[in-house]
Protein backbone atom coordinates (compact mmCIF):
# COMPACT_ATOMS: atom_id res chain seq x y z
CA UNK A 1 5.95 30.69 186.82
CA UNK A 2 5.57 34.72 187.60
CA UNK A 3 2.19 34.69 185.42
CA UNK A 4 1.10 32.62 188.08
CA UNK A 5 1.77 34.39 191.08
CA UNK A 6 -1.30 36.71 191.21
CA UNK A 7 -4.12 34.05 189.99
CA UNK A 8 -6.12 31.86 191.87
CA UNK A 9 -5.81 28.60 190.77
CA UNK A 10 -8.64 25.81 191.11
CA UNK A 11 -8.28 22.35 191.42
CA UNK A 12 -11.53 20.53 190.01
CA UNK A 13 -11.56 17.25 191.80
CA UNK A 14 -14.05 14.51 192.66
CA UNK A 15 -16.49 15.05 191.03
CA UNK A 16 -19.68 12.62 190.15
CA UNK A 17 -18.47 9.76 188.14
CA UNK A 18 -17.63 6.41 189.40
CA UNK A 19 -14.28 7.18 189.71
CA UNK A 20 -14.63 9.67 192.52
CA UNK A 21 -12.03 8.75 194.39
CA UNK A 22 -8.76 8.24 192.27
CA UNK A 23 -10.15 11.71 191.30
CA UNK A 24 -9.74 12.46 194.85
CA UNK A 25 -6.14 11.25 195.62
CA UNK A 26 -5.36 13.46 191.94
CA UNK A 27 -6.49 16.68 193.13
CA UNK A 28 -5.16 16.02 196.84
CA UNK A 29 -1.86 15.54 195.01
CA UNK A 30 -1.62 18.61 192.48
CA UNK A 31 -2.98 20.65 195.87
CA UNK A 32 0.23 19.90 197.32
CA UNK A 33 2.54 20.33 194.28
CA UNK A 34 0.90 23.54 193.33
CA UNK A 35 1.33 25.17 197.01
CA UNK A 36 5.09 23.34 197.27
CA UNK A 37 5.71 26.13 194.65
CA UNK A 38 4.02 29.19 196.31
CA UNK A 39 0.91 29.05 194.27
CA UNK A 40 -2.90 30.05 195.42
CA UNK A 41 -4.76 26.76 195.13
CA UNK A 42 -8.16 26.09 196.07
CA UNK A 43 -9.47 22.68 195.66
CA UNK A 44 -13.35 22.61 194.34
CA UNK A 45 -15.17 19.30 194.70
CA UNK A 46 -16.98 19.08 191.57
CA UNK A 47 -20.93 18.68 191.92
CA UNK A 48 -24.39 20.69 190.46
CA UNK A 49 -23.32 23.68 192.11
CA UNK A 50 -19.42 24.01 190.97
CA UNK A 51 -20.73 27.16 188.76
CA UNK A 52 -21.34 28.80 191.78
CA UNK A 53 -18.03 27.81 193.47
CA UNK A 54 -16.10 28.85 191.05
CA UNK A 55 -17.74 32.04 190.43
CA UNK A 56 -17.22 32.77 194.56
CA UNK A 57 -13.79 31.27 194.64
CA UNK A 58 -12.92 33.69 191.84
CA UNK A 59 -10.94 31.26 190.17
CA UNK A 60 -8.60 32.28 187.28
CA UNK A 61 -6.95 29.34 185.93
CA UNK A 62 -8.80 25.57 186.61
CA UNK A 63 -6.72 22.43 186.97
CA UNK A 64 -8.60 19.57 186.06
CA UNK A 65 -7.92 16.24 188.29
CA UNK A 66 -11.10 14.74 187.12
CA UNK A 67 -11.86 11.39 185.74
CA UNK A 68 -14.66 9.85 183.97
CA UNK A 69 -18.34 11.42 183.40
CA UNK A 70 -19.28 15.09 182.98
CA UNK A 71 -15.30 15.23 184.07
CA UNK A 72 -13.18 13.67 181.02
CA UNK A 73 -15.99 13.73 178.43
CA UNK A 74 -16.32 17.32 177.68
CA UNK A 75 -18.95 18.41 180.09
CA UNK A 76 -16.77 20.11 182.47
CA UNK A 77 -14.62 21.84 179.58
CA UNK A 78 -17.88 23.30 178.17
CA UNK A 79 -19.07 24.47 181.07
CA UNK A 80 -15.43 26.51 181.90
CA UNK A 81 -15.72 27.18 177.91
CA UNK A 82 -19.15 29.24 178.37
CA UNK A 83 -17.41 30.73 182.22
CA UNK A 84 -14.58 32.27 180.38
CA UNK A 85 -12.33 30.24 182.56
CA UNK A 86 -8.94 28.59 180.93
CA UNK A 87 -8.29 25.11 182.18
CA UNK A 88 -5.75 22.33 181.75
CA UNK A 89 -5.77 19.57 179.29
CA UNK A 90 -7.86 19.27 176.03
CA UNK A 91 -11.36 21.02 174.84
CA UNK A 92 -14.68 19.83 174.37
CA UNK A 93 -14.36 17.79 171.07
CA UNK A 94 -10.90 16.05 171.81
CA UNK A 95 -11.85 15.19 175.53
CA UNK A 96 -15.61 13.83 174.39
CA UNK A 97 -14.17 12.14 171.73
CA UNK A 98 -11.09 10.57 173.75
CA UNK A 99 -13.72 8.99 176.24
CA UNK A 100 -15.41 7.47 173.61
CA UNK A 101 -12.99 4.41 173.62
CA UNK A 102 -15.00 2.81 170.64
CA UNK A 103 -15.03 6.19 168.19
CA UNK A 104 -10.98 6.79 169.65
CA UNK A 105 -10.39 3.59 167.82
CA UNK A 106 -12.41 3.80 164.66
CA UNK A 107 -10.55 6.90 164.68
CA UNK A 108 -6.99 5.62 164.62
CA UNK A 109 -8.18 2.94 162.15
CA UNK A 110 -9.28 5.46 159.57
CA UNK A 111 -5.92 7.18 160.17
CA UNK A 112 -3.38 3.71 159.84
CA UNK A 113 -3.08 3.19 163.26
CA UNK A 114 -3.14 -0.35 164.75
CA UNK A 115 -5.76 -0.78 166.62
CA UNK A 116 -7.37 -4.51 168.02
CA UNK A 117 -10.62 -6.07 166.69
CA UNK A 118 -13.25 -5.27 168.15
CA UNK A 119 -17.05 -6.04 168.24
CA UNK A 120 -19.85 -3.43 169.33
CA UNK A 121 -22.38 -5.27 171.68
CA UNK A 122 -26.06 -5.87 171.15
CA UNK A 123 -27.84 -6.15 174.44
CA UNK A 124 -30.97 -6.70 171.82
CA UNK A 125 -29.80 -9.08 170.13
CA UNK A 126 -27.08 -11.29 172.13
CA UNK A 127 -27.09 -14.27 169.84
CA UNK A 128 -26.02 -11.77 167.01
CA UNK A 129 -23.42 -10.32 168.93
CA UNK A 130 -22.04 -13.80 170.13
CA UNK A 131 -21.89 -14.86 166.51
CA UNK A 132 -19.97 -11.58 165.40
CA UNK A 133 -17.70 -11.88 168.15
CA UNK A 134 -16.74 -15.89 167.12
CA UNK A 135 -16.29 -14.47 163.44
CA UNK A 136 -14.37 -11.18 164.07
CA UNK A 137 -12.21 -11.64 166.88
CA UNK A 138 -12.64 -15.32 168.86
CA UNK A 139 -12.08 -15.78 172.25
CA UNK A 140 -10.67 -14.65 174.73
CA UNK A 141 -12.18 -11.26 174.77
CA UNK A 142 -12.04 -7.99 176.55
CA UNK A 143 -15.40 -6.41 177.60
CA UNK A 144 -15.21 -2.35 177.48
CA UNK A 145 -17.75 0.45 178.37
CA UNK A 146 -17.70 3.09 175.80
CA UNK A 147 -17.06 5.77 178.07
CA UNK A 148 -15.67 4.26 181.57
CA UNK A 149 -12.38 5.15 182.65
CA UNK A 150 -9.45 3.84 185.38
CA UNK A 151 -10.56 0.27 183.77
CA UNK A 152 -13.82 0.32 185.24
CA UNK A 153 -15.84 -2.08 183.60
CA UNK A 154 -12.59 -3.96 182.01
CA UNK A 155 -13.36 -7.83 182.32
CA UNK A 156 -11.50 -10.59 180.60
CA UNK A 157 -14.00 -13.31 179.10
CA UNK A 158 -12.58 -16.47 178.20
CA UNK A 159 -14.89 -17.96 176.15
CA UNK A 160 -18.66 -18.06 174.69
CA UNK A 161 -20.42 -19.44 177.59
CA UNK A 162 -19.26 -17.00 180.33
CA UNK A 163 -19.65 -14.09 177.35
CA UNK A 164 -22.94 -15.37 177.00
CA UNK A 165 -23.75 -15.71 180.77
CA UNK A 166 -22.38 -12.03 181.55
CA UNK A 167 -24.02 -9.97 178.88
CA UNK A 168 -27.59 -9.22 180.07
CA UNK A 169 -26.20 -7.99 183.27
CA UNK A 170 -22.81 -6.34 182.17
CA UNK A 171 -25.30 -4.56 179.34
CA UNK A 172 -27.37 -3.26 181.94
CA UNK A 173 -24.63 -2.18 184.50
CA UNK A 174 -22.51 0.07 181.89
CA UNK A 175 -24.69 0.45 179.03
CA UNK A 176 -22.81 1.10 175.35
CA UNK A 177 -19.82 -1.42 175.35
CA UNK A 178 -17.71 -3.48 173.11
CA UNK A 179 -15.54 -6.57 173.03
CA UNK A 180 -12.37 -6.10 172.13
CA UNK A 181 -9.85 -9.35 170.96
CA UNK A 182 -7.68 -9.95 174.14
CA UNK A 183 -4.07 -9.05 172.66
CA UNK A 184 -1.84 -11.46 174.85
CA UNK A 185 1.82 -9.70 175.43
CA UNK A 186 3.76 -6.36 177.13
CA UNK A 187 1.13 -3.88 178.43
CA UNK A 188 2.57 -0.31 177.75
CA UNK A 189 1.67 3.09 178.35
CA UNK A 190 2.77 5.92 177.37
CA UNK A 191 2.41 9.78 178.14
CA UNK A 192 2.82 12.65 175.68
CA UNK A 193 2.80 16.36 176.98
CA UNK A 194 2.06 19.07 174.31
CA UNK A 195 2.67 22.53 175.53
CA UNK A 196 1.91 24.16 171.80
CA UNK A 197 5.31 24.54 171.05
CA UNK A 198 6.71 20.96 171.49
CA UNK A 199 4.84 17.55 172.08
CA UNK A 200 7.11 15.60 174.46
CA UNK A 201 6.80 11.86 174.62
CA UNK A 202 7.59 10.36 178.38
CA UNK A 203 9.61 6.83 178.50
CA UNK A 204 7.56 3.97 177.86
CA UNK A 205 6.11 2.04 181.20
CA UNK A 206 5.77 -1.39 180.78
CA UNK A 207 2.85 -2.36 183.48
CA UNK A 208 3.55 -6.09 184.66
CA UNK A 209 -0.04 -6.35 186.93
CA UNK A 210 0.01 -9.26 189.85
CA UNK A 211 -3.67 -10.28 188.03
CA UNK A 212 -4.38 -11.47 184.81
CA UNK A 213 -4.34 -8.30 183.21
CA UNK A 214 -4.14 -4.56 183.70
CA UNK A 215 -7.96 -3.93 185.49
CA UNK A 216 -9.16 -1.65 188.21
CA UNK A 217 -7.69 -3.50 191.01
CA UNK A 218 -4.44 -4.06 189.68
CA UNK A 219 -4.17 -0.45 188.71
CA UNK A 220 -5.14 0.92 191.90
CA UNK A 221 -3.87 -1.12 194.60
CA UNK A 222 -0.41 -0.79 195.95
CA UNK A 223 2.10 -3.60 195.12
CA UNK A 224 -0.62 -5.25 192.10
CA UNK A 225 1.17 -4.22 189.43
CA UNK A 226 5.45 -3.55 189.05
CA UNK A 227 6.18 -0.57 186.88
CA UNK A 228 9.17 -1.11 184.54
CA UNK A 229 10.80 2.11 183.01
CA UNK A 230 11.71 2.47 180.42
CA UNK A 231 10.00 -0.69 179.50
CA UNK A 232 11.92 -3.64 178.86
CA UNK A 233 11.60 -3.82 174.73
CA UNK A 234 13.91 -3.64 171.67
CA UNK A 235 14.96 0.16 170.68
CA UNK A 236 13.09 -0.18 167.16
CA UNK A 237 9.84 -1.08 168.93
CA UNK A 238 11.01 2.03 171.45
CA UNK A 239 11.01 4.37 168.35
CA UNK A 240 8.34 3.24 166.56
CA UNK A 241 5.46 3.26 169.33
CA UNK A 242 6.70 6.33 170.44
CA UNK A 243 6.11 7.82 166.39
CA UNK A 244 3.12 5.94 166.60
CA UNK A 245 1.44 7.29 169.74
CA UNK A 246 2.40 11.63 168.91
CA UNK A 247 0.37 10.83 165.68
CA UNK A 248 -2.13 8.85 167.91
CA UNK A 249 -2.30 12.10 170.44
CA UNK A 250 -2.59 14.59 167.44
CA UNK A 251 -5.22 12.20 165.70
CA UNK A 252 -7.62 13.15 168.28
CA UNK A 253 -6.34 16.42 168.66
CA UNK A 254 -5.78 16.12 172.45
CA UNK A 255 -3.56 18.60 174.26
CA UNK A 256 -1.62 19.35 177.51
CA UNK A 257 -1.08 16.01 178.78
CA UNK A 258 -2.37 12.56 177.83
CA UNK A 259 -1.76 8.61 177.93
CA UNK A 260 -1.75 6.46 175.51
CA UNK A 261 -2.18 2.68 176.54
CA UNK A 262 -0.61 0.39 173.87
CA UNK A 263 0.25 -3.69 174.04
CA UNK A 264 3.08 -4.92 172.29
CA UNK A 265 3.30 -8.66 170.91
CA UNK A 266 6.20 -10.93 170.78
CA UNK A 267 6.20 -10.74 167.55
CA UNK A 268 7.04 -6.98 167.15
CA UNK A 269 3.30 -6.13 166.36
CA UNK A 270 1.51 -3.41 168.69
CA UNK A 271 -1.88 -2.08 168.78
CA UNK A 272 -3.26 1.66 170.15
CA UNK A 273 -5.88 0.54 172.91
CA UNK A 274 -7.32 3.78 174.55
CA UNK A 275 -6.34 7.50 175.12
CA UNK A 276 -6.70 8.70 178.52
CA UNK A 277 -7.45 12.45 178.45
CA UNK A 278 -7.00 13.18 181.32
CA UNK A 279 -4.48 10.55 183.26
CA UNK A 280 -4.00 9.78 186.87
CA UNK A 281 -1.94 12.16 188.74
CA UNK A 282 -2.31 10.38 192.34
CA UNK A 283 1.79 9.07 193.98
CA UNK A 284 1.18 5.64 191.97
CA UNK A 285 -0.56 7.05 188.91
CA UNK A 286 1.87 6.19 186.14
CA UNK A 287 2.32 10.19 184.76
CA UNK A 288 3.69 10.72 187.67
CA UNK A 289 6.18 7.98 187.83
CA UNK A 290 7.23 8.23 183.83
CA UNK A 291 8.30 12.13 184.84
CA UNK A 292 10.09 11.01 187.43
CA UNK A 293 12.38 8.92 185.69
CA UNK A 294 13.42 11.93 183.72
CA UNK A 295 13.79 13.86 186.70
CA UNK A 296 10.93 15.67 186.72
CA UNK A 297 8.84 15.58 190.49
CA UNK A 298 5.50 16.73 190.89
CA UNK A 299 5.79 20.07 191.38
CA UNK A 300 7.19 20.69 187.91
CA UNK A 301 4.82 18.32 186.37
CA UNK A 302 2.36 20.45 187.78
CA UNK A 303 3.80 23.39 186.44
CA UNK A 304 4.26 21.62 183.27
CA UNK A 305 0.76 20.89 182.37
CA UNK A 306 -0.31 24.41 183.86
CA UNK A 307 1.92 25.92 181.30
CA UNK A 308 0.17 24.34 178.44
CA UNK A 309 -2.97 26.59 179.41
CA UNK A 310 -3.66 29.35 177.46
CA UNK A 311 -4.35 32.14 179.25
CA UNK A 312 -5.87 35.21 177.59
């Protein structure tokens, strides 16, 4: 922690994505961790002028707790790239590519990894997608923005008619999007920490939401969803999405620390859904509560994720 002690650390948070807020309640909470171990934080709301901030803040070292656009996409990373500024978490390619949900998958696909059916939307040509969709992956199906995170945008569609009903609008509202097959069992996640000498996988967290499925409100409202760690599956599945989601994390060459969201069938079968970049860190994010079950708090997840920085 000493080559720490004389920087100034910033704490990029906010920010101007939909996802504001649980960007917010991040920072807020690495704020706390970082000064609970005697380090100089200084939180910067990200907007136009966070050039400037930085530049009069002097900052050294900057912690991202962003989420979503010009935040987990690359734009803030190539900004801090160009500043001569070291920051948490992965670069430009690895971060764009991450929050490009579709290309993540096609990605993994290429590589062997299970990934679910999926369908690339139309908004030209609905009847065409509608068709693809009945041939490729049926019904029910799970809408997805390319590049949306905290399951913003995430809708479950149950069959042709709603689909059919929703798309003009949903097209127009988040833009690029797919459907995805709706994978009906155990929703996992699971967080990886690479500090460039060792990639560390967390437990597994099975998510058992209060809704349907895993969406915004579920993930963001107390008491939606239960957390179950380590997740309630056989020790072979254990092993082998844990295998599954280092080669996932390297795939896209992320770094520092990630998520991986993955469901698991009855049947044994499991599929890679989405990497998350740049995950949660709020009290109910589910980093947060995956270290704690290997008795690591906040502070030294902090310090954790700060020590995969390279600093030059």
């Amino acid at each position: 922690m000493s080559r720490y002690l004389n920087k100034t650390i910033g704490v990029l948070m906010g920010g101007m994505s939909s996802e504001r807020e649980i960007s917010l309640r991040s920072g807020v909470n690495v704020m706390n961790a970082l000064k609970t171990l005697g380090l100089r934080a200084v939180q910067i709301d990200v907007d136009r002028e966070v050039s400037q901030k930085l530049l009069s803040e002097k900052i050294d070292i900057a912690f991202i707790a962003l989420h979503g656009t010009y935040g987990e996409d690359g734009c803030i990373q190539g900004l801090l790239e160009v500043m001569g500024i070291p920051y948490t978490g992965s670069g430009v390619a690895a971060s764009a590519i991450a929050m490009d949900k579709l290309l993540s998958k096609k990605i993994w696909s290429a590589s062997g990894i299970p990934v679910a059916e999926s369908v690339e939307i139309d908004p030209s040509n609905i009847e065409a997608t509608l068709k693809k969709i009945g041939e490729n992956t049926g019904y029910p199906v799970v809408l997805k923005p390319y590049s949306e995170g905290s399951s913003v945008g995430v809708e479950l569609v149950k069959t042709e008619g709603e689909l059919r009903a929703r798309l003009p609008e949903y097209s127009r509202q988040f833009g690029l999007a797919f459907a995805e097959k709706y994978i009906k069992g155990k929703e996992l996640t699971v967080g990886v920490i690479d500090d460039g000498k060792e990639l560390t996988v967390f437990p597994i967290l099975e998510l058992r939401p209060k809704n349907e499925f895993y969406d915004f409100e579920a993930k963001y409202t107390q008491g939606m969803t239960d957390f179950v760690i380590p997740a309630a599956i056989p020790e072979e599945s254990t092993k082998a999405i844990q295998a599954t989601v280092k080669k996932a994390f390297r795939d896209l060459g992320l770094k520092g620390v990630a998520r991986i969201d993955v469901m698991l069938q009855d049947d044994g079968r499991y599929f890679c859904l989405e990497a998350n970049s740049l995950p949660g860190l709020t009290d109910t994010s589910d980093i947060p509560a995956m270290a704690r079950e290997v008795g690591i708090g906040m502070p030294e997840l902090a310090l954790r994720i700060l020590d995969c920085v390279e600093i030059k």
